[in-house]
Protein backbone atom coordinates (compact mmCIF):
# COMPACT_ATOMS: atom_id res chain seq x y z
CA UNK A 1 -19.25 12.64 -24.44
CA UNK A 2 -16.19 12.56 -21.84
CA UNK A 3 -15.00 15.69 -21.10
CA UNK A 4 -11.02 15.30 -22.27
CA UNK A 5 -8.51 17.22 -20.43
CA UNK A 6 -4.70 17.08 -21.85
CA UNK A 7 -1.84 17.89 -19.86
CA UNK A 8 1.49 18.87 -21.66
CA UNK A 9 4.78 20.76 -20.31
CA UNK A 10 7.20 23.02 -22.89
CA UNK A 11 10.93 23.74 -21.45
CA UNK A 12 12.76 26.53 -22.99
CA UNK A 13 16.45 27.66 -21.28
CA UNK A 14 15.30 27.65 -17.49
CA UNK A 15 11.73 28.17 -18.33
CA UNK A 16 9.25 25.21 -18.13
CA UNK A 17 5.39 25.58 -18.63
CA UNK A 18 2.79 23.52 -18.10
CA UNK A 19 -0.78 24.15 -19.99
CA UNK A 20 -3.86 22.26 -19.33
CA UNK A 21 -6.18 21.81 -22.66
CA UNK A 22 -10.13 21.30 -22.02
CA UNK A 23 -13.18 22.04 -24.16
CA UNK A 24 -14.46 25.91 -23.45
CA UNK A 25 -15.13 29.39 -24.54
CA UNK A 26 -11.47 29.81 -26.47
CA UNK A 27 -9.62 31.74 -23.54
CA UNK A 28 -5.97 31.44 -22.83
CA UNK A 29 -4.45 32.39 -19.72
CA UNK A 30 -0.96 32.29 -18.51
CA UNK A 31 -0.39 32.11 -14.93
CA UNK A 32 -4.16 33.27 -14.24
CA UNK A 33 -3.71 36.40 -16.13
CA UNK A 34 -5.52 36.55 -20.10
CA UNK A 35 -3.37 36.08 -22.96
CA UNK A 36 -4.66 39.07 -24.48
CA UNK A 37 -2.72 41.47 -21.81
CA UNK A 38 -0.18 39.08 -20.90
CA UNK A 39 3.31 40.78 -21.58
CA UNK A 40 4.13 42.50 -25.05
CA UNK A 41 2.88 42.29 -28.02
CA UNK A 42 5.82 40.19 -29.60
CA UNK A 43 5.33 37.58 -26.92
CA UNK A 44 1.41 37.10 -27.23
CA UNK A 45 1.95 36.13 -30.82
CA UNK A 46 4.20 34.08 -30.42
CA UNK A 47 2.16 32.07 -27.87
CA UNK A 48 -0.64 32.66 -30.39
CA UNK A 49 0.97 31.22 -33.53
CA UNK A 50 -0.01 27.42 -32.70
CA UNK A 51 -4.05 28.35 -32.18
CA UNK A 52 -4.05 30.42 -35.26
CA UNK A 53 -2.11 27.95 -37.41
CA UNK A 54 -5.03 25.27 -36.11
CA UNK A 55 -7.69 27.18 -37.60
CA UNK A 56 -10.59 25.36 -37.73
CA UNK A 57 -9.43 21.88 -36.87
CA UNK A 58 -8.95 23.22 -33.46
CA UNK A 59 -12.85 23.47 -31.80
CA UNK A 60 -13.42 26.27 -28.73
CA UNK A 61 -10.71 25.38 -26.12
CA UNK A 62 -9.84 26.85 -22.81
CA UNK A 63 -5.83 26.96 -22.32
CA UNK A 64 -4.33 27.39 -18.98
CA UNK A 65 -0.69 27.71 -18.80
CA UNK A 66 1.51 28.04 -15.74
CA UNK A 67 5.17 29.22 -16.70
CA UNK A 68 8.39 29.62 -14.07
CA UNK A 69 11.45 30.02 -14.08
CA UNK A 70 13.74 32.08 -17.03
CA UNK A 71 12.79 35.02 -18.80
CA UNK A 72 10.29 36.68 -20.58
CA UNK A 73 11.26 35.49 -24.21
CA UNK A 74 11.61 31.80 -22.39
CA UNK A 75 8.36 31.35 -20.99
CA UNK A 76 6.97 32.64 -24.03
CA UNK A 77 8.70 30.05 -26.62
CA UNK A 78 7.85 27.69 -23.30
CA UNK A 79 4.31 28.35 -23.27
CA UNK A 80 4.19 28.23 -26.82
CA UNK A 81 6.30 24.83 -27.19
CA UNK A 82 3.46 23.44 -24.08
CA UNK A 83 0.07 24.58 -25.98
CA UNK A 84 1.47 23.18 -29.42
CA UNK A 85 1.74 20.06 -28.43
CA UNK A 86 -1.81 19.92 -26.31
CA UNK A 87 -3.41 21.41 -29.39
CA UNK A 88 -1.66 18.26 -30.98
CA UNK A 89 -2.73 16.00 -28.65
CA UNK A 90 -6.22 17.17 -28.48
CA UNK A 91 -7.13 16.91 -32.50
CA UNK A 92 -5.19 13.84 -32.82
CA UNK A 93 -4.75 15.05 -36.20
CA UNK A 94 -1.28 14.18 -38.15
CA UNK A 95 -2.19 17.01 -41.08
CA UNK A 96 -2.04 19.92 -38.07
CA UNK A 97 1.32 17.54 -36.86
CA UNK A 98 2.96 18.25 -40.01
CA UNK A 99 1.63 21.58 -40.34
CA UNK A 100 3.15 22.75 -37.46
CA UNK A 101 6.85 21.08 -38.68
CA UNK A 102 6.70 22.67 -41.90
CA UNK A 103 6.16 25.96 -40.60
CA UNK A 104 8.16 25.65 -37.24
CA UNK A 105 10.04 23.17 -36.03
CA UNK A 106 10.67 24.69 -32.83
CA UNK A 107 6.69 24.36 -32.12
CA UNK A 108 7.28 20.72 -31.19
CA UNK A 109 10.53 19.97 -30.50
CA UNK A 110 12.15 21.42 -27.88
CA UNK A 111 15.58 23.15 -28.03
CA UNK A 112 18.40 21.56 -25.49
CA UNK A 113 20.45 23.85 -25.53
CA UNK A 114 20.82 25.32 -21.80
CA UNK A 115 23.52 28.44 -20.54
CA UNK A 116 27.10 26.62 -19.58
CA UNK A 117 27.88 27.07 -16.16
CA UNK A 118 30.57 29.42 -15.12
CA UNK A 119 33.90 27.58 -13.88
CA UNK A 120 35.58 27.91 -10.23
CA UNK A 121 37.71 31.27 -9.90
CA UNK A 122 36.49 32.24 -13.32
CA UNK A 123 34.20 35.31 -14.53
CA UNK A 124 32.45 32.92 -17.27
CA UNK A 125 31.70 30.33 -18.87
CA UNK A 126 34.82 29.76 -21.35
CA UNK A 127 36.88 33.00 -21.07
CA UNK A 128 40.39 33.13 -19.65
CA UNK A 129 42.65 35.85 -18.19
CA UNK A 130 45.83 35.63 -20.39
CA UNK A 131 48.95 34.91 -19.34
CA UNK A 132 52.11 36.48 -20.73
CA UNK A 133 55.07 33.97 -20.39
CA UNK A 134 58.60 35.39 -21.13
């Protein structure tokens, strides 16, 4: 059998990750550094959620994720967007497809919406000094 390798990339905000899916042992690592002491604890399960909601469709895999860019929280739903869909693409099964969009939408779609940026001579976004006019 051909050794399959799949290639995905999750964007979150200003966060993008890329994760690389092959047949293994069942480690994850982000950025070189195991899943299991990566960060806090909210963060590893959220990266976790799409391997644990594969169960036993999902064989031993080793995951490799590199994240930049944004925050913590970011890479995290970033990574987590990225190694949803691999896991996807890997089983080729539609059951785990709908699965995952019953229980979270967010696991395979990803979310647009990016920070505004600020305006010339302004201190934000969308806020205004105000004017008094008599």
């Amino acid at each position: 059998m051909v050794n399959k390798i799949i290639q995905t990339i999750g964007k979150r905000k200003r966060s993008i990750a890329y994760a690389k899916l092959k047949k293994g042992k069942g480690v994850i690592r982000i950025n070189g550094i195991n899943l299991e002491v990566y960060g806090d604890i909210i963060s590893r399960m959220r990266i976790k959620e799409p391997v644990m909601l594969a169960g036993d469709a999902l064989e031993p895999v080793d995951v490799s994720i590199k994240v930049e860019g944004g925050g913590f929280q970011g890479q995290a739903e970033a990574a987590r967007l990225a190694l949803a869909k691999a896991i996807i693409a890997y089983t080729k099964k539609d059951a785990l497809k709908t699965k995952f969009l019953e229980y979270d939408r967010r696991l395979l779609v990803a979310d647009k919406r990016r920070t505004e940026p600020q305006k010339p001579n302004r201190s934000a976004a969308r806020s205004v000094e105000q004017m008094s006019k008599r």
